[in-house]
PDB file of N, CA and C in Angstrom:
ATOM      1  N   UNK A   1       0.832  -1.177   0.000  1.00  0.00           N
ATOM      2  CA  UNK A   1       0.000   0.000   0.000  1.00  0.00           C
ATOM      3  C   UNK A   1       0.880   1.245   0.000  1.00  0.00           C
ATOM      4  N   UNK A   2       0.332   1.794  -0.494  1.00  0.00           N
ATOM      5  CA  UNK A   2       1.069   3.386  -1.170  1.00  0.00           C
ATOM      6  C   UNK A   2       0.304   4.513  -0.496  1.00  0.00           C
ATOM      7  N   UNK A   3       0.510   5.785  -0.256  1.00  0.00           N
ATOM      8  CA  UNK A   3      -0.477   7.257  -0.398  1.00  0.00           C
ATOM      9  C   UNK A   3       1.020   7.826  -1.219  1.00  0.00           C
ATOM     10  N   UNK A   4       0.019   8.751  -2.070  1.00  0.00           N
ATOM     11  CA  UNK A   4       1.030   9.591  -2.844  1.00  0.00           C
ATOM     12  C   UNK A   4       0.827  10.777  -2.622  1.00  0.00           C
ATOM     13  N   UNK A   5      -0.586  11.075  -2.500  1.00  0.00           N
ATOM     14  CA  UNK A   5      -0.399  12.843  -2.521  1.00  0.00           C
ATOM     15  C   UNK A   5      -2.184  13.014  -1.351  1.00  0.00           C
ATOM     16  N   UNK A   6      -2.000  13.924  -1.069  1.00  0.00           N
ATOM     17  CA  UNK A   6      -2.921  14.697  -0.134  1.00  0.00           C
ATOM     18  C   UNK A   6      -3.670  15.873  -1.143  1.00  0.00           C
ATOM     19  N   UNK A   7      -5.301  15.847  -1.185  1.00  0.00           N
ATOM     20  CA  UNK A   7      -5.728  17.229  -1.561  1.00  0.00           C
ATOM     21  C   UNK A   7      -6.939  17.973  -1.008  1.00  0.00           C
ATOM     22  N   UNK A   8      -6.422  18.945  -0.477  1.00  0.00           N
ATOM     23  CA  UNK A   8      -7.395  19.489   0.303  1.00  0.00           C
ATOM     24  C   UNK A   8      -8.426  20.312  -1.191  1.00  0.00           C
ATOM     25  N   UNK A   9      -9.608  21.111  -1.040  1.00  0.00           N
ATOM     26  CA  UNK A   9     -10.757  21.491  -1.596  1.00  0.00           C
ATOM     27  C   UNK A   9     -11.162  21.076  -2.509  1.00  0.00           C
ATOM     28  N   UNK A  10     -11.300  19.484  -2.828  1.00  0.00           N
ATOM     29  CA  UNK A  10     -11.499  18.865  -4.763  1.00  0.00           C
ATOM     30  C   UNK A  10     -12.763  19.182  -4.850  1.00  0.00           C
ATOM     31  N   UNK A  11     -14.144  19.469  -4.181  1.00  0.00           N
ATOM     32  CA  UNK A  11     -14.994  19.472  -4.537  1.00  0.00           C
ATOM     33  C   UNK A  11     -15.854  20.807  -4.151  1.00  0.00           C
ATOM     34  N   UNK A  12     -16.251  21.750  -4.850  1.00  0.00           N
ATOM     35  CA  UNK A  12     -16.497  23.194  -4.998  1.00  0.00           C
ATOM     36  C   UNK A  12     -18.204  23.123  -4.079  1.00  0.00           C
ATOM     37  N   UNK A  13     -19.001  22.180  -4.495  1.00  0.00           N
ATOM     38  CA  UNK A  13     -20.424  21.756  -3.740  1.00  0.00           C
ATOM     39  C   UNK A  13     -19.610  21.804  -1.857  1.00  0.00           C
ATOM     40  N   UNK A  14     -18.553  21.183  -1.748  1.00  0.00           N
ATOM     41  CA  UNK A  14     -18.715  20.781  -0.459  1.00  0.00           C
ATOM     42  C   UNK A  14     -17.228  20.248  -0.041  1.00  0.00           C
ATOM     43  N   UNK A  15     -16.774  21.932   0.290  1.00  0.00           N
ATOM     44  CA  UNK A  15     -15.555  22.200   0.437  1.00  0.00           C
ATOM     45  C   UNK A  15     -14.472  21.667   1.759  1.00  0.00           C
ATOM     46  N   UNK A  16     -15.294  20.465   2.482  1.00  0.00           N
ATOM     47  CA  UNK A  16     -14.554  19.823   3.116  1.00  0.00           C
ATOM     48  C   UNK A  16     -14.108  18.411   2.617  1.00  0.00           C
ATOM     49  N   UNK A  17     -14.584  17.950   1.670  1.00  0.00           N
ATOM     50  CA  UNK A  17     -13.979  16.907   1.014  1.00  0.00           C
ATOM     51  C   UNK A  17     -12.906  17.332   0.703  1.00  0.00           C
ATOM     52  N   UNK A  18     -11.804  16.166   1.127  1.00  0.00           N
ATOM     53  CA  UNK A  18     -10.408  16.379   0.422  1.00  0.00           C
ATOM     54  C   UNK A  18     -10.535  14.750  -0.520  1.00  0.00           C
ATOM     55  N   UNK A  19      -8.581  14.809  -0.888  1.00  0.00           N
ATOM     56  CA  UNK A  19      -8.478  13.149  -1.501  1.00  0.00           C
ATOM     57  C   UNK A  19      -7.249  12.831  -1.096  1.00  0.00           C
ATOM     58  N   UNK A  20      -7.518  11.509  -1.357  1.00  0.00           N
ATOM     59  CA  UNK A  20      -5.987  10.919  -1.020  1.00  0.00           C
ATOM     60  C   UNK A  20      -5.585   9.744  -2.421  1.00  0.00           C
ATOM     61  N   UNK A  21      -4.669   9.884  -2.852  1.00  0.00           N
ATOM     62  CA  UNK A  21      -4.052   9.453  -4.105  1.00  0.00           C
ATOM     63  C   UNK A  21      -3.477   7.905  -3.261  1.00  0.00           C
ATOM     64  N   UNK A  22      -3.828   6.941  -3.361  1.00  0.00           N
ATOM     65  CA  UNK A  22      -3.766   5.396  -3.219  1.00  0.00           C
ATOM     66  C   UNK A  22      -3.803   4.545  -4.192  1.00  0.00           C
ATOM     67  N   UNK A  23      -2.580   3.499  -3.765  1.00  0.00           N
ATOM     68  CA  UNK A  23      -2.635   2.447  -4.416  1.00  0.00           C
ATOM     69  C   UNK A  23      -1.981   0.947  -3.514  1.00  0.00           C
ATOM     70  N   UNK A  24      -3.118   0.158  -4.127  1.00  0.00           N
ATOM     71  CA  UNK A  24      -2.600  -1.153  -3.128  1.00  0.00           C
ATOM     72  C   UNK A  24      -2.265  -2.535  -4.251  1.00  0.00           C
ATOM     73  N   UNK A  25      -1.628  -3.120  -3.905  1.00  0.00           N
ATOM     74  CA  UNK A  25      -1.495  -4.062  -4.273  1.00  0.00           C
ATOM     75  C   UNK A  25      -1.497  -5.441  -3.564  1.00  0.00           C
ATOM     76  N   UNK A  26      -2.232  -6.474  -4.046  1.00  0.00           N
ATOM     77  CA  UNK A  26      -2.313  -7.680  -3.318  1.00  0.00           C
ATOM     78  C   UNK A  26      -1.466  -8.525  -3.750  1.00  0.00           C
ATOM     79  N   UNK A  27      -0.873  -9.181  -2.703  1.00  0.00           N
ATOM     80  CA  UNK A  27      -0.269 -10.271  -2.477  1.00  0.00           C
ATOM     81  C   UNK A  27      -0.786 -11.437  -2.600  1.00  0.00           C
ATOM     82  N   UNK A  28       0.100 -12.427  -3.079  1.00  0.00           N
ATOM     83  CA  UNK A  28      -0.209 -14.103  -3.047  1.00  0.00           C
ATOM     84  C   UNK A  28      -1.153 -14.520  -1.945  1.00  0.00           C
ATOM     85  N   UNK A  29      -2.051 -15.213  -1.765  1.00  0.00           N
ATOM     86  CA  UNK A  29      -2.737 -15.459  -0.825  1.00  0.00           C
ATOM     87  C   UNK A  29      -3.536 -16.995  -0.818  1.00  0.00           C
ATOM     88  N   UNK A  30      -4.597 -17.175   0.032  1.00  0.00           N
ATOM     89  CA  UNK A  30      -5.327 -18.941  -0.552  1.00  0.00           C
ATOM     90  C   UNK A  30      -6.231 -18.149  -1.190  1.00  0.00           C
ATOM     91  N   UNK A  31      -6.725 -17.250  -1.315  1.00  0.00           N
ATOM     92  CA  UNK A  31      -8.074 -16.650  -2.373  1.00  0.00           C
ATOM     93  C   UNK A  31      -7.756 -16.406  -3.769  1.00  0.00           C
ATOM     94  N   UNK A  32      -8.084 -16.215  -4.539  1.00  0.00           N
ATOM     95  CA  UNK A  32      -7.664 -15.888  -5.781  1.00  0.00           C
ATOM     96  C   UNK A  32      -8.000 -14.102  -5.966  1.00  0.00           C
ATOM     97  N   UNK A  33      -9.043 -13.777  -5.256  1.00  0.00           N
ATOM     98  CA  UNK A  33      -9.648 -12.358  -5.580  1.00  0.00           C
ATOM     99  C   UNK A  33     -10.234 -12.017  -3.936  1.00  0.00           C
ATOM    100  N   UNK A  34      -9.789 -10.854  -3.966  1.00  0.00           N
ATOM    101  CA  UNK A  34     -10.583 -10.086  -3.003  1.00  0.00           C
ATOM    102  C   UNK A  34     -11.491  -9.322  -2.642  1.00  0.00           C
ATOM    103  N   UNK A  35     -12.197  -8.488  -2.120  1.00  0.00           N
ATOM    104  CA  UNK A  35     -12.715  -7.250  -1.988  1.00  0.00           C
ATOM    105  C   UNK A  35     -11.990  -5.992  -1.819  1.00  0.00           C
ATOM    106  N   UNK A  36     -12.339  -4.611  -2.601  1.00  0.00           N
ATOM    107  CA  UNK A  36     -11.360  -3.632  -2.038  1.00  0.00           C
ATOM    108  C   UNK A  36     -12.567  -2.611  -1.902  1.00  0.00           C
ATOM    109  N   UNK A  37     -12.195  -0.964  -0.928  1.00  0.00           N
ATOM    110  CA  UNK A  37     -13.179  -0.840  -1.231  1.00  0.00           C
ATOM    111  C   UNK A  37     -12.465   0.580  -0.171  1.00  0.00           C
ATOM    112  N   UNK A  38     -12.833   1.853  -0.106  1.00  0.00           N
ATOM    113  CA  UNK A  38     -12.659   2.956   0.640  1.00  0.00           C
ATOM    114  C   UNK A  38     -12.519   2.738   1.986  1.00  0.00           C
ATOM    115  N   UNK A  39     -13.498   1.695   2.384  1.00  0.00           N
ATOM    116  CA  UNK A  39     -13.933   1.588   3.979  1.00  0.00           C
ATOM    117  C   UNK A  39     -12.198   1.885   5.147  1.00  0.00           C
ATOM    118  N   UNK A  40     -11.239   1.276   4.347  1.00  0.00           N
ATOM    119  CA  UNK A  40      -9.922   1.162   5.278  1.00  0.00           C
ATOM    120  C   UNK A  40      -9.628   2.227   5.459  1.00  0.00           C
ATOM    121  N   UNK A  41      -9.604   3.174   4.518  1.00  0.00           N
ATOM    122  CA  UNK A  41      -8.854   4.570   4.375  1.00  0.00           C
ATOM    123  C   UNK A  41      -9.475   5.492   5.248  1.00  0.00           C
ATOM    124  N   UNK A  42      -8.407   6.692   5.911  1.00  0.00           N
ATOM    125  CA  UNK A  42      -8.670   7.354   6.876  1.00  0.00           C
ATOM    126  C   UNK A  42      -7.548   8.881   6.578  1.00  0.00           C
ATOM    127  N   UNK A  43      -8.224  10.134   7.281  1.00  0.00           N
ATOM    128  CA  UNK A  43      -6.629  10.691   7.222  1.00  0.00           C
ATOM    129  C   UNK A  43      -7.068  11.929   8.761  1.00  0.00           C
ATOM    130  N   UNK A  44      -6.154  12.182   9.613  1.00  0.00           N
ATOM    131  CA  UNK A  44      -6.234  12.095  11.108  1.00  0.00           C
ATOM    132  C   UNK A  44      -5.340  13.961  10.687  1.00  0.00           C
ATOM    133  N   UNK A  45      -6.147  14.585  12.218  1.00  0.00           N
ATOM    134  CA  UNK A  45      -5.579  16.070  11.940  1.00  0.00           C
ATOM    135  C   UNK A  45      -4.356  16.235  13.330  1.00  0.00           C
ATOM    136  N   UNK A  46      -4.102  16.971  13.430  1.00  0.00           N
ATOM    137  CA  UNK A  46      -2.767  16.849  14.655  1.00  0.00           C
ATOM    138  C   UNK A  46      -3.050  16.607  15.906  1.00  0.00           C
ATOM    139  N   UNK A  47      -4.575  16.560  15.997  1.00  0.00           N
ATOM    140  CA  UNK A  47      -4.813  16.151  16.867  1.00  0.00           C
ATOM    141  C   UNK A  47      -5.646  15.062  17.324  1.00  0.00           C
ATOM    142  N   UNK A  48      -5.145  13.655  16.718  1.00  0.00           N
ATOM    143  CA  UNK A  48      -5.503  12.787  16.048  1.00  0.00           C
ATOM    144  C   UNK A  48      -7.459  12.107  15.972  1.00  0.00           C
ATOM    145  N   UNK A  49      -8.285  13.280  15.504  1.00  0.00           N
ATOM    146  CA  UNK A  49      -9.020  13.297  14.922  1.00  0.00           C
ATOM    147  C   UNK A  49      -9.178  12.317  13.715  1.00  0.00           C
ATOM    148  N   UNK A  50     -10.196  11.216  13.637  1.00  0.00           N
ATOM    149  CA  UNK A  50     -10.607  10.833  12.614  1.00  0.00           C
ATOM    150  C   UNK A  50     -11.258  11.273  11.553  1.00  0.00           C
ATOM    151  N   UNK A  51     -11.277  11.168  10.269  1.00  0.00           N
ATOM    152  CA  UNK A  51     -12.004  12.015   9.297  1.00  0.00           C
ATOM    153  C   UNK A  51     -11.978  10.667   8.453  1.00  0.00           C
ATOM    154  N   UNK A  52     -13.263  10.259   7.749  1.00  0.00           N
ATOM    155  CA  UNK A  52     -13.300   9.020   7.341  1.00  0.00           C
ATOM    156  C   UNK A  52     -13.747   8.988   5.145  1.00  0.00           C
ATOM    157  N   UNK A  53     -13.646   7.840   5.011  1.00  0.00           N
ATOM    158  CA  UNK A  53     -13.955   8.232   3.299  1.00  0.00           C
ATOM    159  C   UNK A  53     -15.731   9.116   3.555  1.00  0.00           C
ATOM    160  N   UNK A  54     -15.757   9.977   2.809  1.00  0.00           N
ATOM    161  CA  UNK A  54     -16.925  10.315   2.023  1.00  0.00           C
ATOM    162  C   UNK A  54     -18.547   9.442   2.087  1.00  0.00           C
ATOM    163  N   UNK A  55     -19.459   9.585   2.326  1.00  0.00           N
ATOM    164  CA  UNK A  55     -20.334   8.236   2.038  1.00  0.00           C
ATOM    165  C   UNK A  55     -21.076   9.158   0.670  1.00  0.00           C
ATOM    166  N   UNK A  56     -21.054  10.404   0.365  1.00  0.00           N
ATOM    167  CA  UNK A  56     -21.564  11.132  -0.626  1.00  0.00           C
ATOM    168  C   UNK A  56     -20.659  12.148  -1.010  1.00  0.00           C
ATOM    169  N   UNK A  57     -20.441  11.881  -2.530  1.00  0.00           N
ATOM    170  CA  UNK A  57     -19.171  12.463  -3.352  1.00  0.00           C
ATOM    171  C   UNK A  57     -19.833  12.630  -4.911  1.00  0.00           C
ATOM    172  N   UNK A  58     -19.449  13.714  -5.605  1.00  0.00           N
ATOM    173  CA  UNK A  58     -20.215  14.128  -6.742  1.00  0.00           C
ATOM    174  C   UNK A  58     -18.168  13.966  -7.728  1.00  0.00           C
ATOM    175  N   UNK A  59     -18.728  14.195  -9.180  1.00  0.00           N
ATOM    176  CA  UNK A  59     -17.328  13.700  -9.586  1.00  0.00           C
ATOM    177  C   UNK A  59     -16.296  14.877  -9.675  1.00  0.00           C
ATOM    178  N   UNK A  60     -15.456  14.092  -9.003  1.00  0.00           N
ATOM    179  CA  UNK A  60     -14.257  15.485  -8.969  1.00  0.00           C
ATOM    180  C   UNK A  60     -13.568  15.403  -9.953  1.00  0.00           C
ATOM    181  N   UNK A  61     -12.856  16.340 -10.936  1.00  0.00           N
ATOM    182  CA  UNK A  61     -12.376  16.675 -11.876  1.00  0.00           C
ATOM    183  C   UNK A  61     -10.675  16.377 -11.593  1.00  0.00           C
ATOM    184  N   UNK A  62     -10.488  17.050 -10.319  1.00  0.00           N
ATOM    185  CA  UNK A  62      -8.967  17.238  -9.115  1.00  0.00           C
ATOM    186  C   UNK A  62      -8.435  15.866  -8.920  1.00  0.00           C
ATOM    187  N   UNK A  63      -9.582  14.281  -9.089  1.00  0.00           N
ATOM    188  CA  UNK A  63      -9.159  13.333  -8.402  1.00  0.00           C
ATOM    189  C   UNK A  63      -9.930  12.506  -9.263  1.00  0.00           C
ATOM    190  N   UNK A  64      -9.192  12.187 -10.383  1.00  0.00           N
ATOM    191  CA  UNK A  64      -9.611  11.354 -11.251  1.00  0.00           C
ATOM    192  C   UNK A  64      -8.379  10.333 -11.415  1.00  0.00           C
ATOM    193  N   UNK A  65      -8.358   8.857 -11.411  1.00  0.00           N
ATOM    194  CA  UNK A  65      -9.812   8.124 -11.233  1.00  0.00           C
ATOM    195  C   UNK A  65      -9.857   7.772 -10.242  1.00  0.00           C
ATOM    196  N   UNK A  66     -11.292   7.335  -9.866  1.00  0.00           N
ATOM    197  CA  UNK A  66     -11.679   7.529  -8.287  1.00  0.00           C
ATOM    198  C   UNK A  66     -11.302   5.633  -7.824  1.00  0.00           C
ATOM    199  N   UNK A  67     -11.027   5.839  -6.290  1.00  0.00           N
ATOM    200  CA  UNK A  67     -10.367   4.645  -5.869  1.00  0.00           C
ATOM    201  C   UNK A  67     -12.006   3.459  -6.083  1.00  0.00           C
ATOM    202  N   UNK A  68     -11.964   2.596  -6.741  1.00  0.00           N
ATOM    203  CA  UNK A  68     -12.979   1.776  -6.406  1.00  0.00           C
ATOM    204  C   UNK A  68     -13.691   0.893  -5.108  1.00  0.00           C
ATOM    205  N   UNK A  69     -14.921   0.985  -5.261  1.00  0.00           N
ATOM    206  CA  UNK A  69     -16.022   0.594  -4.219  1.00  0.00           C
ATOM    207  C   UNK A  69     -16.326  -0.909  -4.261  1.00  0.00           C
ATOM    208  N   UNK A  70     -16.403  -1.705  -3.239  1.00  0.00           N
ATOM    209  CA  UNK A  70     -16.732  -3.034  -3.568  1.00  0.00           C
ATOM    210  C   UNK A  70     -16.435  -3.789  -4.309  1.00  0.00           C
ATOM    211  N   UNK A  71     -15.012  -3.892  -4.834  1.00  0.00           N
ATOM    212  CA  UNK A  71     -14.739  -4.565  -6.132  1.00  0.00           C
ATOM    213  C   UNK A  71     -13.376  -5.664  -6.101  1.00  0.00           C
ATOM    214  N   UNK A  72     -13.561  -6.567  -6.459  1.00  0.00           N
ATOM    215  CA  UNK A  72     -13.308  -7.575  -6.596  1.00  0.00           C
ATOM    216  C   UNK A  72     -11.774  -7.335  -7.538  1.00  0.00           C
ATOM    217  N   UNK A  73     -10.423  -7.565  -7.026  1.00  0.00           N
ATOM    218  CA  UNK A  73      -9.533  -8.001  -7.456  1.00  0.00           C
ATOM    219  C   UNK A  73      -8.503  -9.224  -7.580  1.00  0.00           C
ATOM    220  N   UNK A  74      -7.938  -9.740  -8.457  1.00  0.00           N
ATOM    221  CA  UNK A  74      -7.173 -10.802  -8.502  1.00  0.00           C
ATOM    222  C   UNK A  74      -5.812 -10.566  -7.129  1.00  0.00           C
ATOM    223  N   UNK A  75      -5.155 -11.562  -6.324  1.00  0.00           N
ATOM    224  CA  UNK A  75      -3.982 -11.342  -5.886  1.00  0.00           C
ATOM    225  C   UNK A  75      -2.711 -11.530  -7.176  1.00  0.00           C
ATOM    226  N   UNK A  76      -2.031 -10.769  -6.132  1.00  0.00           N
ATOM    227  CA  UNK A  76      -0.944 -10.003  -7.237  1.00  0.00           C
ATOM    228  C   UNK A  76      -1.563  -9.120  -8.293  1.00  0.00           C
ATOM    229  N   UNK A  77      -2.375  -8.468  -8.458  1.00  0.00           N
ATOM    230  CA  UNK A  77      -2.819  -7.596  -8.898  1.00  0.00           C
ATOM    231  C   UNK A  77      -2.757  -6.192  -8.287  1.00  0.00           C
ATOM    232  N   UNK A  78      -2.901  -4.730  -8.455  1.00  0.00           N
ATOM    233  CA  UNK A  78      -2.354  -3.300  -8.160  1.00  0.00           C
ATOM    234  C   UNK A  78      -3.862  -2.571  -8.543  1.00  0.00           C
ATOM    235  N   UNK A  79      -4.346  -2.198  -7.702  1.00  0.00           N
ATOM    236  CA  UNK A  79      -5.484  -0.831  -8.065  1.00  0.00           C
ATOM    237  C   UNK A  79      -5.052   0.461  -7.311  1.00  0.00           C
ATOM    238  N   UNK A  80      -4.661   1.752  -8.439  1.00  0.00           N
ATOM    239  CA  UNK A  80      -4.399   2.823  -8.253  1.00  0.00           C
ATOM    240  C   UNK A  80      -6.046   4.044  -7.915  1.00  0.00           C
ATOM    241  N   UNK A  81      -6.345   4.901  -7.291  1.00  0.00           N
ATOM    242  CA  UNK A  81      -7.349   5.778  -7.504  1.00  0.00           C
ATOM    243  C   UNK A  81      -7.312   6.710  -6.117  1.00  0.00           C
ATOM    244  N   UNK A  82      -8.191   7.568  -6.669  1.00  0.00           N
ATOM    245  CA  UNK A  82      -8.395   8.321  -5.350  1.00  0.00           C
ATOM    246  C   UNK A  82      -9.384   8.459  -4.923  1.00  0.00           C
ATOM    247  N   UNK A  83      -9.143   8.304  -3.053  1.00  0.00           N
ATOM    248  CA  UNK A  83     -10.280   7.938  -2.173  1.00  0.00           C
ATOM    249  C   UNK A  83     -11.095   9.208  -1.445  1.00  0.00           C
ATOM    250  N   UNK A  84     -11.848   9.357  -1.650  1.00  0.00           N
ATOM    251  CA  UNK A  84     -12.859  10.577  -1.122  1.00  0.00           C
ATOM    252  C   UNK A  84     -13.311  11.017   0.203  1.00  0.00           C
ATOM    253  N   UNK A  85     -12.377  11.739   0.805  1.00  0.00           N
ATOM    254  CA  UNK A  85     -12.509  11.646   2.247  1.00  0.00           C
ATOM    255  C   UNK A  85     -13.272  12.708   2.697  1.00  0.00           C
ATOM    256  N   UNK A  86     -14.354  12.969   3.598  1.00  0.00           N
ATOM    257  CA  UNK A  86     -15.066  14.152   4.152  1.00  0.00           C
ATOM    258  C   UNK A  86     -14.500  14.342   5.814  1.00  0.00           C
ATOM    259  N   UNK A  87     -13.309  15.736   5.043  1.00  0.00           N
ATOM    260  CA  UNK A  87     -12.731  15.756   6.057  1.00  0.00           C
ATOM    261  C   UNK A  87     -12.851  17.454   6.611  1.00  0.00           C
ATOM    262  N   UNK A  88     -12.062  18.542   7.118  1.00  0.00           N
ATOM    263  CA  UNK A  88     -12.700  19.627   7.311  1.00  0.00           C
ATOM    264  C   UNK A  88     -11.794  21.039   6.700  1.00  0.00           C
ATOM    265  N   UNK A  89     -12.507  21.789   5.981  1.00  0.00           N
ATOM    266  CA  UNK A  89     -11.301  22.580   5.572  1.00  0.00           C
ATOM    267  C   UNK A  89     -10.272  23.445   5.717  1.00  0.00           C
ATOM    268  N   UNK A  90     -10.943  23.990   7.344  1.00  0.00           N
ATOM    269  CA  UNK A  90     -10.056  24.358   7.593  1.00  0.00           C
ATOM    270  C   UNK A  90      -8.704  23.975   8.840  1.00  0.00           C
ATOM    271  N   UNK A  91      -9.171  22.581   8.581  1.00  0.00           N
ATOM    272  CA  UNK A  91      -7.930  21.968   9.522  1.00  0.00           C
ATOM    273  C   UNK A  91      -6.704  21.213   8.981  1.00  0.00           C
ATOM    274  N   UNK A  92      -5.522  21.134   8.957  1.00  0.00           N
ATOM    275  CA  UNK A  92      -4.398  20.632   8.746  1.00  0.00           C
ATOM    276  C   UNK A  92      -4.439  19.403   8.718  1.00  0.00           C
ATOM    277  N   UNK A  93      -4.397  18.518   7.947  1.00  0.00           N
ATOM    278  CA  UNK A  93      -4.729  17.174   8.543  1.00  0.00           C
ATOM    279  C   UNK A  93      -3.171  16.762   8.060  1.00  0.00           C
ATOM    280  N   UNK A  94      -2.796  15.408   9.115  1.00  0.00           N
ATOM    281  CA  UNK A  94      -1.297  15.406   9.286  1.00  0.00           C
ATOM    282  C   UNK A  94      -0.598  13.761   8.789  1.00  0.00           C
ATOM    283  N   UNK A  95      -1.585  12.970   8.576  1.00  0.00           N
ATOM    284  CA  UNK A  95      -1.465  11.455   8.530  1.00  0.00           C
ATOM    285  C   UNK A  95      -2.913  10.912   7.879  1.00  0.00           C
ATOM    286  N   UNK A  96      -2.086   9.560   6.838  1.00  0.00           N
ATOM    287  CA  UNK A  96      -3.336   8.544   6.493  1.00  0.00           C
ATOM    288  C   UNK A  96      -2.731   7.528   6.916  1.00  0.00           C
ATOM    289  N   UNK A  97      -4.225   7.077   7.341  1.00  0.00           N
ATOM    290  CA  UNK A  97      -4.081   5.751   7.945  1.00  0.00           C
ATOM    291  C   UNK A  97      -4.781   4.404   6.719  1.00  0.00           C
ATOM    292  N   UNK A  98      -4.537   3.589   6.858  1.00  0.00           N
ATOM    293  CA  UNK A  98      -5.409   2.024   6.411  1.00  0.00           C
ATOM    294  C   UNK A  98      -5.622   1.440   7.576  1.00  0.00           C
ATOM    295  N   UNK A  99      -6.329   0.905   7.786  1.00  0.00           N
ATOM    296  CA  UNK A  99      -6.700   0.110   9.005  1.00  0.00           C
ATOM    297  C   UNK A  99      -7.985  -1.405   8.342  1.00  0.00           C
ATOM    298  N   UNK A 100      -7.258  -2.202   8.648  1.00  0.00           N
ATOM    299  CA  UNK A 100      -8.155  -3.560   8.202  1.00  0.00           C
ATOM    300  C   UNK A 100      -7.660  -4.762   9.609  1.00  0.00           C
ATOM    301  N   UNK A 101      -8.318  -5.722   9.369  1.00  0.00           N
ATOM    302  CA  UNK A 101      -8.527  -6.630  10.596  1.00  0.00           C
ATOM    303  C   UNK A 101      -6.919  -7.284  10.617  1.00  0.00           C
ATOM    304  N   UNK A 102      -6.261  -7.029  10.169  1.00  0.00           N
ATOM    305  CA  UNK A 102      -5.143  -7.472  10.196  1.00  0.00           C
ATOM    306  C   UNK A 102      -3.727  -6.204  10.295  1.00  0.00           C
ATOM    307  N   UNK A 103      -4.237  -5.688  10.036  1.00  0.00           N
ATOM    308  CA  UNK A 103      -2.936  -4.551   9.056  1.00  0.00           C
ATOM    309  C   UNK A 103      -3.497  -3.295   9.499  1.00  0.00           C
ATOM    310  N   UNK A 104      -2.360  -2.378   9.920  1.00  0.00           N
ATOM    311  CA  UNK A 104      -2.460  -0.899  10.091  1.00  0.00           C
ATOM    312  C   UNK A 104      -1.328  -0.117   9.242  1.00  0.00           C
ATOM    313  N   UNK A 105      -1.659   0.307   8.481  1.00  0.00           N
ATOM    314  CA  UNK A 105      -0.391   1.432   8.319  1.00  0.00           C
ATOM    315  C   UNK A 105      -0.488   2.985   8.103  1.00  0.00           C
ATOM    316  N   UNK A 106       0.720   3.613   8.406  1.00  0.00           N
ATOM    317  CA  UNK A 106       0.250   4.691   8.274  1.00  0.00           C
ATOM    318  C   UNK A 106       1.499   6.016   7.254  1.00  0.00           C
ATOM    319  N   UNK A 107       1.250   6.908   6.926  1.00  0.00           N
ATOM    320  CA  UNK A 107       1.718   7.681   5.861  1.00  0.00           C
ATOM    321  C   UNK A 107       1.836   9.611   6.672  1.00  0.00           C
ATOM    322  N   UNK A 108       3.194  10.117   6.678  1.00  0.00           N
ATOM    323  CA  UNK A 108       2.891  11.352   7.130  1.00  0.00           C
ATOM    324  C   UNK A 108       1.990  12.085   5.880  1.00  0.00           C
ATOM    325  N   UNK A 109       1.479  13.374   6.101  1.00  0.00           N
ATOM    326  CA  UNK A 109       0.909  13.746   4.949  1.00  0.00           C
ATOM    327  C   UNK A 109       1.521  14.815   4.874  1.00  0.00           C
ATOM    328  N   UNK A 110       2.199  15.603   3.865  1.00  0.00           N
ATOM    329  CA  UNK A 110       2.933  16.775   3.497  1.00  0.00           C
ATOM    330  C   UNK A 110       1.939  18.073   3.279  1.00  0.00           C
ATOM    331  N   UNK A 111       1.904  19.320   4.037  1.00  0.00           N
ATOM    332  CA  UNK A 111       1.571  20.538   4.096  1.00  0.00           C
ATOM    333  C   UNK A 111       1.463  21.338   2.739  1.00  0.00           C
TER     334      UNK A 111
END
């Protein structure tokens, strides 16, 4: 798992959505395909505040293409996109997190 870039105001309707530029890739496993899906993704303000994906997002122009929902990938396979977070605008936010039943990681986020 990757974060590449941080963006605060992508969406002009509703100027606390930011994005986060992600990409994961799966590993060998006993499944052949998985589920992927926003739910893991997170990004935390300095004062470690949660701010979680989006549950309502209109299409951003800033954050194309968007990270996919519910979808089914092969292991050893890579899905790149960006994830839609409703977070607040005028706060600094400082870190993304992933968080799944196994796995935490986390990413500083650059100013």
């Amino acid at each position: 798992m990757t974060v590449y870039e941080h963006r605060k105001g992508i969406e002009p309707q509703d100027p606390n959505q930011e994005a986060i530029d992600v990409k994961v890739c799966m590993g060998a496993g006993k499944s052949s395909e998985v589920t992927i899906g926003s739910g893991p993704w997170a990004i935390y303000d300095a004062e470690d505040r949660r701010y979680k994906f989006a549950t309502k997002t209109w299409e951003h122009p800033g954050a194309v293409p968007g990270y996919p929902e519910e979808t089914q990938i092969r292991r050893g396979d890579c899905i790149r996109g960006w994830v839609i977070i409703q977070g607040q605008a005028a706060t600094q936010m400082t870190k993304a997190r992933y968080t799944s039943e196994s796995t935490i990681v986390e990413w500083n986020l650059v100013p």
